[in-house]
C-alpha atoms as a PDB file:
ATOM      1  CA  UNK A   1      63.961   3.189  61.864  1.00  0.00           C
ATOM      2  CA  UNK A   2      64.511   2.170  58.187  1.00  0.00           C
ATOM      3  CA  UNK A   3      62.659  -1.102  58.683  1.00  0.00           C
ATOM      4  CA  UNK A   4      59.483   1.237  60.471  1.00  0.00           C
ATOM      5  CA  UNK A   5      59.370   3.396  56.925  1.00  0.00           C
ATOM      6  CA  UNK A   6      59.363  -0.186  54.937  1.00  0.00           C
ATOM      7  CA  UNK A   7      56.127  -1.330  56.960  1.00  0.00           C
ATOM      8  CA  UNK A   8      54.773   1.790  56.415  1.00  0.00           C
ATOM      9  CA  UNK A   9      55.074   2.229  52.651  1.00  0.00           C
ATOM     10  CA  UNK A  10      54.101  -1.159  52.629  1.00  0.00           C
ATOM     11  CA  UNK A  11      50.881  -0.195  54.439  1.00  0.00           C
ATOM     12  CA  UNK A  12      50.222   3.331  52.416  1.00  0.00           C
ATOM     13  CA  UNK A  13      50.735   0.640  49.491  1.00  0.00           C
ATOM     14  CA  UNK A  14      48.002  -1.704  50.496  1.00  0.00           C
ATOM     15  CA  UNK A  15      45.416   0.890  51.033  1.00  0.00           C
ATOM     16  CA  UNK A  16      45.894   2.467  47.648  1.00  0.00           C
ATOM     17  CA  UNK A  17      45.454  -0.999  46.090  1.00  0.00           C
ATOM     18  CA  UNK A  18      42.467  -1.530  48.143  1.00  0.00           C
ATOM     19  CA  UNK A  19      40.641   1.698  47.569  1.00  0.00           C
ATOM     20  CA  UNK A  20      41.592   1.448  43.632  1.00  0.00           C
ATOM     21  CA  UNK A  21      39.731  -2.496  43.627  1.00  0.00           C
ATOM     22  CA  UNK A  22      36.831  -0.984  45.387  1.00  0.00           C
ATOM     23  CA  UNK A  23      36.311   1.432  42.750  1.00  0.00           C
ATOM     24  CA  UNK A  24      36.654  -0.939  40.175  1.00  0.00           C
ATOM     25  CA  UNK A  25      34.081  -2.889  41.948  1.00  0.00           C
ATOM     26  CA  UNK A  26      31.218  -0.290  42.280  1.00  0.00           C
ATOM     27  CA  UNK A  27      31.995   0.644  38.503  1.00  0.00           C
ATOM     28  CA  UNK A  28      31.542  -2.477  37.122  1.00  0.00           C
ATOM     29  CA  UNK A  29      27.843  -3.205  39.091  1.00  0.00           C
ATOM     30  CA  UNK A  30      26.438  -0.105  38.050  1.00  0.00           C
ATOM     31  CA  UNK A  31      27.141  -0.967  34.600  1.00  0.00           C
ATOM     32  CA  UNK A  32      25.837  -4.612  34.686  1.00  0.00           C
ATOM     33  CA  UNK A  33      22.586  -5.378  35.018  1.00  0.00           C
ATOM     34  CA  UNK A  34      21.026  -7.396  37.828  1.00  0.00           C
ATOM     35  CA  UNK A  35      20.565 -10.635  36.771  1.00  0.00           C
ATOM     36  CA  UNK A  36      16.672  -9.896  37.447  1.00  0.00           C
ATOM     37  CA  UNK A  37      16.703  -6.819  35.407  1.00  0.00           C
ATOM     38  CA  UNK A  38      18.352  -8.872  32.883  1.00  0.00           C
ATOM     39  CA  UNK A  39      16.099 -11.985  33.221  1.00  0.00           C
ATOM     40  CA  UNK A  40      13.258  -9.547  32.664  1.00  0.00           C
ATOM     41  CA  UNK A  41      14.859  -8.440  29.518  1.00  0.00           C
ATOM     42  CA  UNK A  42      15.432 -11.955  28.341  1.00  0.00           C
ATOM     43  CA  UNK A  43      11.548 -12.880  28.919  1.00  0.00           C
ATOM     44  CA  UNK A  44      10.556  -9.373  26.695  1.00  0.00           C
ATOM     45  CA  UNK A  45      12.847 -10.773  23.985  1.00  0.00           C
ATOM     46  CA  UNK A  46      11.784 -13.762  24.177  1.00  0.00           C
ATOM     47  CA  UNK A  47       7.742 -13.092  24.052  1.00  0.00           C
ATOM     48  CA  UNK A  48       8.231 -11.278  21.107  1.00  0.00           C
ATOM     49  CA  UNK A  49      10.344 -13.904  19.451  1.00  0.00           C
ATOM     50  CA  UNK A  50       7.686 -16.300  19.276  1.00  0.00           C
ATOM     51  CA  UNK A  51       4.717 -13.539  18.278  1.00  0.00           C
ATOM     52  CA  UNK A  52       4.049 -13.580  14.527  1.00  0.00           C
ATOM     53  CA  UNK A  53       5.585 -10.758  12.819  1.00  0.00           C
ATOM     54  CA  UNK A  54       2.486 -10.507  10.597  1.00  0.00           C
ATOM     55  CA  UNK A  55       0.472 -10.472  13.510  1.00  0.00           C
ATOM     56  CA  UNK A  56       2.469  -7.571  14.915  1.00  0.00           C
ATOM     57  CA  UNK A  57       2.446  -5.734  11.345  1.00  0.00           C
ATOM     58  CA  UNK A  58      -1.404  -6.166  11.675  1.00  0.00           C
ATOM     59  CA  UNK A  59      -1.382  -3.437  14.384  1.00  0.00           C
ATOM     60  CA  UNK A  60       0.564  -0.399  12.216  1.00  0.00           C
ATOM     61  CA  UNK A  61      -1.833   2.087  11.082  1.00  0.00           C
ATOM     62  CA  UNK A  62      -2.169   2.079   7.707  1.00  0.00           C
ATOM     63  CA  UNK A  63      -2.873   5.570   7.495  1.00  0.00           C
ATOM     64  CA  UNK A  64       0.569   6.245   8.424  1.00  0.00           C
ATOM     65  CA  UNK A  65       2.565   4.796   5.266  1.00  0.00           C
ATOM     66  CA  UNK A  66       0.254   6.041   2.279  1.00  0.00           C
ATOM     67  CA  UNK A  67       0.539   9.504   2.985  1.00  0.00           C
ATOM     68  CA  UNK A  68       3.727  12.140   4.336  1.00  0.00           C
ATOM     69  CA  UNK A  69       2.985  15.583   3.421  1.00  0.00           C
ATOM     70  CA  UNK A  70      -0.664  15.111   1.765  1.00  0.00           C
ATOM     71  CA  UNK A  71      -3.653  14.334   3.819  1.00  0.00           C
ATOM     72  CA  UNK A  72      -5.821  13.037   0.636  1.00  0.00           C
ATOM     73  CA  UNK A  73      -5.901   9.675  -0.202  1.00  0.00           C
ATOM     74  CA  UNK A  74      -7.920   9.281  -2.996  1.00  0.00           C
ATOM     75  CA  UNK A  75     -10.209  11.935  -4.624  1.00  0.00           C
ATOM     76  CA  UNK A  76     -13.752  11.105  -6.293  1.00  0.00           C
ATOM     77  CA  UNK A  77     -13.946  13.625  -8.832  1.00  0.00           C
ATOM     78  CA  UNK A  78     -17.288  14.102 -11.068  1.00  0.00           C
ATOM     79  CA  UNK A  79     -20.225  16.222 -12.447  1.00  0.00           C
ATOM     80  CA  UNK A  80     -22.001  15.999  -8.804  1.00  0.00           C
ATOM     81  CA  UNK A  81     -18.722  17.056  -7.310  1.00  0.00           C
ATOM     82  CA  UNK A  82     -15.833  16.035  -5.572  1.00  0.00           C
ATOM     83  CA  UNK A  83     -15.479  13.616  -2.660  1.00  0.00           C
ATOM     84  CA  UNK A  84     -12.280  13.322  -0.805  1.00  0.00           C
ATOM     85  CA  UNK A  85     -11.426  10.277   1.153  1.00  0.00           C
ATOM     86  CA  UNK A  86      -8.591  10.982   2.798  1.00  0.00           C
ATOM     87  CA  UNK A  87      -6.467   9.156   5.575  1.00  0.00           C
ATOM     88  CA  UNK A  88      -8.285  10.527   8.554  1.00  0.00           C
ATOM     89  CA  UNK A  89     -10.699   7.976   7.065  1.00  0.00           C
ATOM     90  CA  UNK A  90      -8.945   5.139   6.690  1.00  0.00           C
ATOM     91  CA  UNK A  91      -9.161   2.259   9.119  1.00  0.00           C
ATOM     92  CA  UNK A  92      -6.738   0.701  10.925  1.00  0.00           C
ATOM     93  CA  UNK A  93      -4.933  -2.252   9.090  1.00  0.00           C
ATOM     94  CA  UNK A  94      -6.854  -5.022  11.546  1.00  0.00           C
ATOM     95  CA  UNK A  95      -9.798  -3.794  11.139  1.00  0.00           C
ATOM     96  CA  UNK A  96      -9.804  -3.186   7.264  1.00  0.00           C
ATOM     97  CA  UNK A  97      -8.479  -6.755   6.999  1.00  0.00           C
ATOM     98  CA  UNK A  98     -11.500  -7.700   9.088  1.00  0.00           C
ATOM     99  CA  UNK A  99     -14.149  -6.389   6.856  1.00  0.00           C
ATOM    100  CA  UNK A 100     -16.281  -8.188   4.223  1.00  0.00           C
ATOM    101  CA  UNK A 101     -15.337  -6.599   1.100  1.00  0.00           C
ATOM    102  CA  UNK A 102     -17.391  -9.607  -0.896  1.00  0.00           C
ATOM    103  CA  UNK A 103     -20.527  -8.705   0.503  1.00  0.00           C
ATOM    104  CA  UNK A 104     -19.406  -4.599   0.130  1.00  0.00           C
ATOM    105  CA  UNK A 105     -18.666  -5.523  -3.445  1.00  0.00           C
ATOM    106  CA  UNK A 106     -21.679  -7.742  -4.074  1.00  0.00           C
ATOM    107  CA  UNK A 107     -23.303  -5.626  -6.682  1.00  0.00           C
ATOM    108  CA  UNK A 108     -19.769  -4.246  -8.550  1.00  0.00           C
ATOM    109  CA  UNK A 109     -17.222  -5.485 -10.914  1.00  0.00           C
ATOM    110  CA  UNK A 110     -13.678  -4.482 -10.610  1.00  0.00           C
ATOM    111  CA  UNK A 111     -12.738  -4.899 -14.614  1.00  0.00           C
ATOM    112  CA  UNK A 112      -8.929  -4.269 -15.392  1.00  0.00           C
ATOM    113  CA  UNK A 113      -5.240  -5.927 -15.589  1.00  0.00           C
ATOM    114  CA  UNK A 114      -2.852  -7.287 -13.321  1.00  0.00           C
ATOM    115  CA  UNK A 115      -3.312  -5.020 -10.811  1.00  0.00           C
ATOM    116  CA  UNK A 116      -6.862  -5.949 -10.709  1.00  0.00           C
ATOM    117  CA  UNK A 117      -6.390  -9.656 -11.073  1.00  0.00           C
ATOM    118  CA  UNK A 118      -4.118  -9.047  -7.701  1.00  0.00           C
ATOM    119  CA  UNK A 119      -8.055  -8.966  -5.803  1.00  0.00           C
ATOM    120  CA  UNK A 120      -8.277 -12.652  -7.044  1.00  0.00           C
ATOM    121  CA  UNK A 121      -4.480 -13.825  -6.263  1.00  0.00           C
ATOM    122  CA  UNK A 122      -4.505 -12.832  -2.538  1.00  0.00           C
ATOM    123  CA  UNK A 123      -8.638 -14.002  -2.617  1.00  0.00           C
ATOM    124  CA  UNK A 124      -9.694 -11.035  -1.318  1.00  0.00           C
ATOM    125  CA  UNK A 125     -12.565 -11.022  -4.176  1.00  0.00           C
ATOM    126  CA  UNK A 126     -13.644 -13.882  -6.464  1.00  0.00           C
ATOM    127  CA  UNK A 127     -14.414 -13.882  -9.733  1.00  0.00           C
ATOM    128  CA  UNK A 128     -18.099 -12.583  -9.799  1.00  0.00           C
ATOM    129  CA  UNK A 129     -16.684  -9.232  -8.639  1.00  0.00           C
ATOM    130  CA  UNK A 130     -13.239  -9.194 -10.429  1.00  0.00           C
ATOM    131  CA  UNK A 131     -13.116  -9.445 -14.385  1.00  0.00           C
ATOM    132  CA  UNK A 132      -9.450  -9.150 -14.862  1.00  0.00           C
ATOM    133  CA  UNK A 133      -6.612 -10.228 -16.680  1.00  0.00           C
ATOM    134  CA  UNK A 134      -2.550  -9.688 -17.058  1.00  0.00           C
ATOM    135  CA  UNK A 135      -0.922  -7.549 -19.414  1.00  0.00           C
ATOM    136  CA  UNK A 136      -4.563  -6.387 -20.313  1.00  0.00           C
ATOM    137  CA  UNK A 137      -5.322  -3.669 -22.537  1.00  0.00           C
ATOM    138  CA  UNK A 138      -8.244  -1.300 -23.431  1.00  0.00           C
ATOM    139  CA  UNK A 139      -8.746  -2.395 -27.133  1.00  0.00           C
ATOM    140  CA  UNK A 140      -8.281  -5.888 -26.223  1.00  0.00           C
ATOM    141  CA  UNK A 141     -11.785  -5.484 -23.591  1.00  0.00           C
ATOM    142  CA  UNK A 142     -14.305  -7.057 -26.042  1.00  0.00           C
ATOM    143  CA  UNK A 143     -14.562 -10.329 -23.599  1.00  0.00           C
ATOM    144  CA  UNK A 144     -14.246  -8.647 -20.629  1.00  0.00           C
ATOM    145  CA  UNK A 145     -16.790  -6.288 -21.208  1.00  0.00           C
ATOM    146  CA  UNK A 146     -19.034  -9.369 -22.597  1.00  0.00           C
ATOM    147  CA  UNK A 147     -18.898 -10.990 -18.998  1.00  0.00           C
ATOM    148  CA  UNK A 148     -19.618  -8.138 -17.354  1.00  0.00           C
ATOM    149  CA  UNK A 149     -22.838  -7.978 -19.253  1.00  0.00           C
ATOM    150  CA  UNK A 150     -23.687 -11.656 -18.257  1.00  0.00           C
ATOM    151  CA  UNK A 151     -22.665  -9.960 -14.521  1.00  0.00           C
ATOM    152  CA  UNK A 152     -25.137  -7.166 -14.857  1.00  0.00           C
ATOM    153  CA  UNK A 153     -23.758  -5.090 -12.452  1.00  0.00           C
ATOM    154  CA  UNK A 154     -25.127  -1.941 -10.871  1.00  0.00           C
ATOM    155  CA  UNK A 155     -21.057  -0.589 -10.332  1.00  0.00           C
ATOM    156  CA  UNK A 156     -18.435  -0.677 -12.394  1.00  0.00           C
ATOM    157  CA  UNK A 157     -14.743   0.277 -11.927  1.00  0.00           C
ATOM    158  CA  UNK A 158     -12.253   0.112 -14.354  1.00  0.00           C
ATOM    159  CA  UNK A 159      -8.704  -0.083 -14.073  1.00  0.00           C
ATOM    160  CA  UNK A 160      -6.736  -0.181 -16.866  1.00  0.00           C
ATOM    161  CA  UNK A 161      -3.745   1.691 -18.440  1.00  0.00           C
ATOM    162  CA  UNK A 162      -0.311   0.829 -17.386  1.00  0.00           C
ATOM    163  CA  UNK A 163      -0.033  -2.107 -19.968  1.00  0.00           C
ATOM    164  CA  UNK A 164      -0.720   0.130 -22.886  1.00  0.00           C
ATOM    165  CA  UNK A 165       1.932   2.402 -21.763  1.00  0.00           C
ATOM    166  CA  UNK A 166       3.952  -0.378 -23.091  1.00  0.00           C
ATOM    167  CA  UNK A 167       2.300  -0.375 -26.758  1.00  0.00           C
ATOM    168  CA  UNK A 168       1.972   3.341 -27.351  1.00  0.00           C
ATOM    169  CA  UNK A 169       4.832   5.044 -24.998  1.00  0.00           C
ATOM    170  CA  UNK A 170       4.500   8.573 -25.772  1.00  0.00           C
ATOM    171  CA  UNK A 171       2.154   8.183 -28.495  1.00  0.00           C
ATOM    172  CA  UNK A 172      -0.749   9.936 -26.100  1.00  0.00           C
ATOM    173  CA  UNK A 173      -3.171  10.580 -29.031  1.00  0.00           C
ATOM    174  CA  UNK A 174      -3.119   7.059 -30.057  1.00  0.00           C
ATOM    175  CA  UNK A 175      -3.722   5.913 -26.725  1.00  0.00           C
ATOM    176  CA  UNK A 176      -6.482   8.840 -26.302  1.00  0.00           C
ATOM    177  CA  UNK A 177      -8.221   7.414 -29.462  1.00  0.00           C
ATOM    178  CA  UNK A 178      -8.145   3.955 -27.920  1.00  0.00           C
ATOM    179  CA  UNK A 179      -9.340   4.893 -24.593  1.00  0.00           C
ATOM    180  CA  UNK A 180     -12.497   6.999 -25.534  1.00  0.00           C
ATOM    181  CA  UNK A 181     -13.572   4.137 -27.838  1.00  0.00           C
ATOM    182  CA  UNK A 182     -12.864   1.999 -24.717  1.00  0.00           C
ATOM    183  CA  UNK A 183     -15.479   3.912 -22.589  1.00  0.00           C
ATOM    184  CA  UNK A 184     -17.890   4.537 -25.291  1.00  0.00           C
ATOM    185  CA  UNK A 185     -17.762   0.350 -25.760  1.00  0.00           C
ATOM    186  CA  UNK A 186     -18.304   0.052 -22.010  1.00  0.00           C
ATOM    187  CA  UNK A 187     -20.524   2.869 -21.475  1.00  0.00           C
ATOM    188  CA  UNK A 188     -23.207   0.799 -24.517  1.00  0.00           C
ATOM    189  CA  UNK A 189     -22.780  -2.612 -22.892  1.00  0.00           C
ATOM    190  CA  UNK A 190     -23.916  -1.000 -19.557  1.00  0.00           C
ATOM    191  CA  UNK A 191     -26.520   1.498 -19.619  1.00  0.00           C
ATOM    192  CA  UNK A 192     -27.698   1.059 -16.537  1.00  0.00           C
ATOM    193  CA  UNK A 193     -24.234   1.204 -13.957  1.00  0.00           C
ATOM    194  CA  UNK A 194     -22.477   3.714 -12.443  1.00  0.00           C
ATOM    195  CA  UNK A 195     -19.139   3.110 -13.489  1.00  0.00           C
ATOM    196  CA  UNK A 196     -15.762   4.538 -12.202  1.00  0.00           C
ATOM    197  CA  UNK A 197     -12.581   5.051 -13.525  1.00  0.00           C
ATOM    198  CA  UNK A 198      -9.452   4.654 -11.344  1.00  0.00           C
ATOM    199  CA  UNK A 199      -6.249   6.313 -12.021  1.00  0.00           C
ATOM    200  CA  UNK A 200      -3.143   4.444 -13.245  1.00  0.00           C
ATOM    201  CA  UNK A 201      -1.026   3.506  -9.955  1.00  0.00           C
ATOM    202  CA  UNK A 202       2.041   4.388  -9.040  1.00  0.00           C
ATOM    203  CA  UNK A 203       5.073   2.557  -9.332  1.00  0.00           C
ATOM    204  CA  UNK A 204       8.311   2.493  -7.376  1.00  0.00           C
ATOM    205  CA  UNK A 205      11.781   3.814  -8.678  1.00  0.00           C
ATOM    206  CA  UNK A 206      12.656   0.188  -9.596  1.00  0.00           C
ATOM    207  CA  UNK A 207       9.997  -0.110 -12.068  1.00  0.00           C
ATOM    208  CA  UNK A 208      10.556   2.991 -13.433  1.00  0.00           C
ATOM    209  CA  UNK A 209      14.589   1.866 -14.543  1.00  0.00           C
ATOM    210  CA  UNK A 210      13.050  -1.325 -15.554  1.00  0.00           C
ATOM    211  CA  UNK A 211      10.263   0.385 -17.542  1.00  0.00           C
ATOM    212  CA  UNK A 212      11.609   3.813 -18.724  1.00  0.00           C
ATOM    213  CA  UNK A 213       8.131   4.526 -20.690  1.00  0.00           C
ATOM    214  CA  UNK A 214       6.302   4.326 -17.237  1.00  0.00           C
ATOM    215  CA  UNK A 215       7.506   7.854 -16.377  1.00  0.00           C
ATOM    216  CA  UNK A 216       4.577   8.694 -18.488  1.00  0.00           C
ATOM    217  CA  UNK A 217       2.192   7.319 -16.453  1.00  0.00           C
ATOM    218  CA  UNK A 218       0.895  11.160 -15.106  1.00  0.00           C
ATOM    219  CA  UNK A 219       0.776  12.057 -18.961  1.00  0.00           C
ATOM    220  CA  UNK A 220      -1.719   8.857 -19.234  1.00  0.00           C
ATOM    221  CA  UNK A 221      -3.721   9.726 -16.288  1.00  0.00           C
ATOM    222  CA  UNK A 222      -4.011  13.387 -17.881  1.00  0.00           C
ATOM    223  CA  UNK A 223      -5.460  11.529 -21.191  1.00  0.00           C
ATOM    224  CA  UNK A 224      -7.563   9.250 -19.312  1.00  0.00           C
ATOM    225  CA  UNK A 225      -9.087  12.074 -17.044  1.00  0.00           C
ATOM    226  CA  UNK A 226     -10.107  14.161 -20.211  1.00  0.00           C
ATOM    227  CA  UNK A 227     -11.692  11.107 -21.816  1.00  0.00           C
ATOM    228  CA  UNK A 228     -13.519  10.568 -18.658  1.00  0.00           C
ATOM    229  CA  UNK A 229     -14.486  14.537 -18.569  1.00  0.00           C
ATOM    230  CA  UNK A 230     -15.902  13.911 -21.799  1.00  0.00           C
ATOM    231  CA  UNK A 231     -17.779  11.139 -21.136  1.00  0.00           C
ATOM    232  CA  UNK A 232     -19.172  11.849 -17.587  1.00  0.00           C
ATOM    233  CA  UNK A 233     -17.388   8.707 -15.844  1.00  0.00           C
ATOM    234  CA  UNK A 234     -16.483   9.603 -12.484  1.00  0.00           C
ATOM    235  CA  UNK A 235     -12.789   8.870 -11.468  1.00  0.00           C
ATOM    236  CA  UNK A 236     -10.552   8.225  -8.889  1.00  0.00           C
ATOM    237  CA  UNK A 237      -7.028   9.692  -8.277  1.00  0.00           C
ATOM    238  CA  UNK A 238      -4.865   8.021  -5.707  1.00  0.00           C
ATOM    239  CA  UNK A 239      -2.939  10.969  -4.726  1.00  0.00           C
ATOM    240  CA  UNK A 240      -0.246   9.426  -3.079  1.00  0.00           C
ATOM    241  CA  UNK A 241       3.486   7.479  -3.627  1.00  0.00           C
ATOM    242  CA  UNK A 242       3.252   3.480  -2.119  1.00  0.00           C
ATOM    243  CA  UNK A 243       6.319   2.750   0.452  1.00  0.00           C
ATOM    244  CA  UNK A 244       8.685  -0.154  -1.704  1.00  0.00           C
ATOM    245  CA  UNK A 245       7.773  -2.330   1.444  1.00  0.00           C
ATOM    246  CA  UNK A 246       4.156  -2.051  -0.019  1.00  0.00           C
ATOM    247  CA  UNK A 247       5.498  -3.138  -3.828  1.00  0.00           C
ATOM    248  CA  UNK A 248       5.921  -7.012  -4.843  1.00  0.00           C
ATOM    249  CA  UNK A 249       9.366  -7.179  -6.356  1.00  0.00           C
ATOM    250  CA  UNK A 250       8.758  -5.403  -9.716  1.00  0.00           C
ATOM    251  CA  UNK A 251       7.907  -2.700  -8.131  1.00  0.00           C
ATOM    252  CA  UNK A 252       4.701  -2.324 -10.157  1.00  0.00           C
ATOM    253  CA  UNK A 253       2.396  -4.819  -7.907  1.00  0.00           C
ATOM    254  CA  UNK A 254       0.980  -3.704  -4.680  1.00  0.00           C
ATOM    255  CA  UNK A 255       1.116  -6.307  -1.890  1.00  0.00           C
ATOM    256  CA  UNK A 256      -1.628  -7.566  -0.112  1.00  0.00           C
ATOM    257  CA  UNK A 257      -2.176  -5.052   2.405  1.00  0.00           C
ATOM    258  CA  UNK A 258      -2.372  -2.343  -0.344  1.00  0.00           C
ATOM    259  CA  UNK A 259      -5.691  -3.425  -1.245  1.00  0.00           C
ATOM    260  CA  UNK A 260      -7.634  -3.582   1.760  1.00  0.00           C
ATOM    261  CA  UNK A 261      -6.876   0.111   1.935  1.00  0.00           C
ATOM    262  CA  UNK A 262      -7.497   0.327  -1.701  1.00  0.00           C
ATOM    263  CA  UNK A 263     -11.175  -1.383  -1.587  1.00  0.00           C
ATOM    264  CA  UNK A 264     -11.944   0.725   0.744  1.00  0.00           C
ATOM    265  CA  UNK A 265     -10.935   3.793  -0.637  1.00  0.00           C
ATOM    266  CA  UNK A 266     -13.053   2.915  -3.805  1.00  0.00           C
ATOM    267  CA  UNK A 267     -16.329   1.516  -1.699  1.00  0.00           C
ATOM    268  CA  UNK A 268     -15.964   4.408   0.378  1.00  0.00           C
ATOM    269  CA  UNK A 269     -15.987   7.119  -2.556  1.00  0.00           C
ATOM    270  CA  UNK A 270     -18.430   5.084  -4.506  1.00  0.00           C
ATOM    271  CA  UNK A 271     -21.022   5.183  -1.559  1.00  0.00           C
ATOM    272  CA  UNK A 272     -20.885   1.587  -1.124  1.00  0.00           C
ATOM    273  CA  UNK A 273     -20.026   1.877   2.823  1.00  0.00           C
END
């Protein structure tokens, strides 16, 4: 009788071990993947390995990064009234980068600093539309404003500012003095063009440690906005804050893909497209 209860615990024994393995079992295939499912996964990783991230940064909208609680991008403002151009009309990335802003650009001259001399770095303009020059400033224009006369353009934009922040900090009636004679000097040698100011940029937080005098860049834009007001020069605000992934590392120099938008922003609020 004793040896019957043996086999039999013995037996209950075996069946609990059995049933416990088959759980185990069915637990652990529902939580690996099939090796199809996870060959299929390995060929999606794979594909997008060997894509070029550039290529795949091509297709983000631009309109997405220059703008989170504003809709305007840049604002035209002037005695025939204001033009918005905001980022319902921007263009996707691909496509700006597809368009000929030489031949937009044909008839204009982008005069300024570093900012400006960015057009000719990355060769998205050449030199008979770009007059620029680093760590320019407005009383040091006498040559710049010389070639654009050889130039003759019929639009000019002018981008200047940030580097004088550097000379005059917050001395805003020097630089006031400096930049009406500035536009009065420009406004002689050209008669005949429409010219535009643009707005100081932005810079990023980094720039601003770096650069402590740069947190007066809105009280420059003020200045620069009443000299144009006086003088009838349309300008252009860029009323938004870059993304640092748009910044070079000083934080003060767009990247590449900042201009396309940029250009067109300016063609589009000049009339040029």
């Amino acid at each position: 009788m004793q040896n019957i209860r043996i086999r039999n615990l013995i037996i209950l024994i075996a069946v609990i071990v059995a049933a416990i393995l088959v759980a185990v079992r069915v637990k652990y295939i529902t939580q690996v993947p099939l090796k199809s499912e996870a060959a299929e996964t390995r060929l999606v990783l794979d594909a997008l390995a060997d894509q070029d991230i550039s290529a795949i940064q091509d297709e983000i909208d631009l309109k997405r990064d220059v703008s989170d609680d504003e809709n305007d991008v840049i604002t035209v403002y002037s005695d025939e009234g204001n033009l918005n151009v905001t980022t319902e009309d921007l263009l996707p990335l691909a496509e700006l980068q597809e368009m000929n802003f030489t031949e937009i650009f044909s008839n204009c001259v982008i005069m300024g600093d570093s900012i400006a001399h960015q057009l000719l770095e990355y060769e998205v303009l050449n030199s008979a539309e770009v007059i620029a020059q680093d760590g320019m400033q407005v009383h040091k224009t006498e040559e710049q404003i010389s070639t654009a006369v050889d130039l003759a353009p019929k639009v000019v934009f002018l981008t200047y500012g940030l580097n004088d922040i550097d000379d005059w900090k917050s001395d805003f009636e020097s630089f006031r003095e400096n930049y009406d004679d500035f536009l009065t000097r420009v406004q002689s040698a050209l008669p005949n063009a429409q010219i535009y100011v643009t707005l100081i940029l932005p810079v990023n937080n980094y720039a601003l440690e770096e650069h402590e005098a740069y947190r007066y860049i809105d009280e420059y834009n003020q200045v620069i906005v009443e000299c144009c007001e006086a003088h009838g020069i349309p300008y252009m605000d860029l009323e938004f804050t870059l993304p640092d992934e748009y910044y070079d590392d000083d934080g003060i120099h767009p990247l590449l893909n900042f201009y396309y938008g940029w250009l067109y922003c300016m063609a589009k609020g000049a009339g040029l497209i």
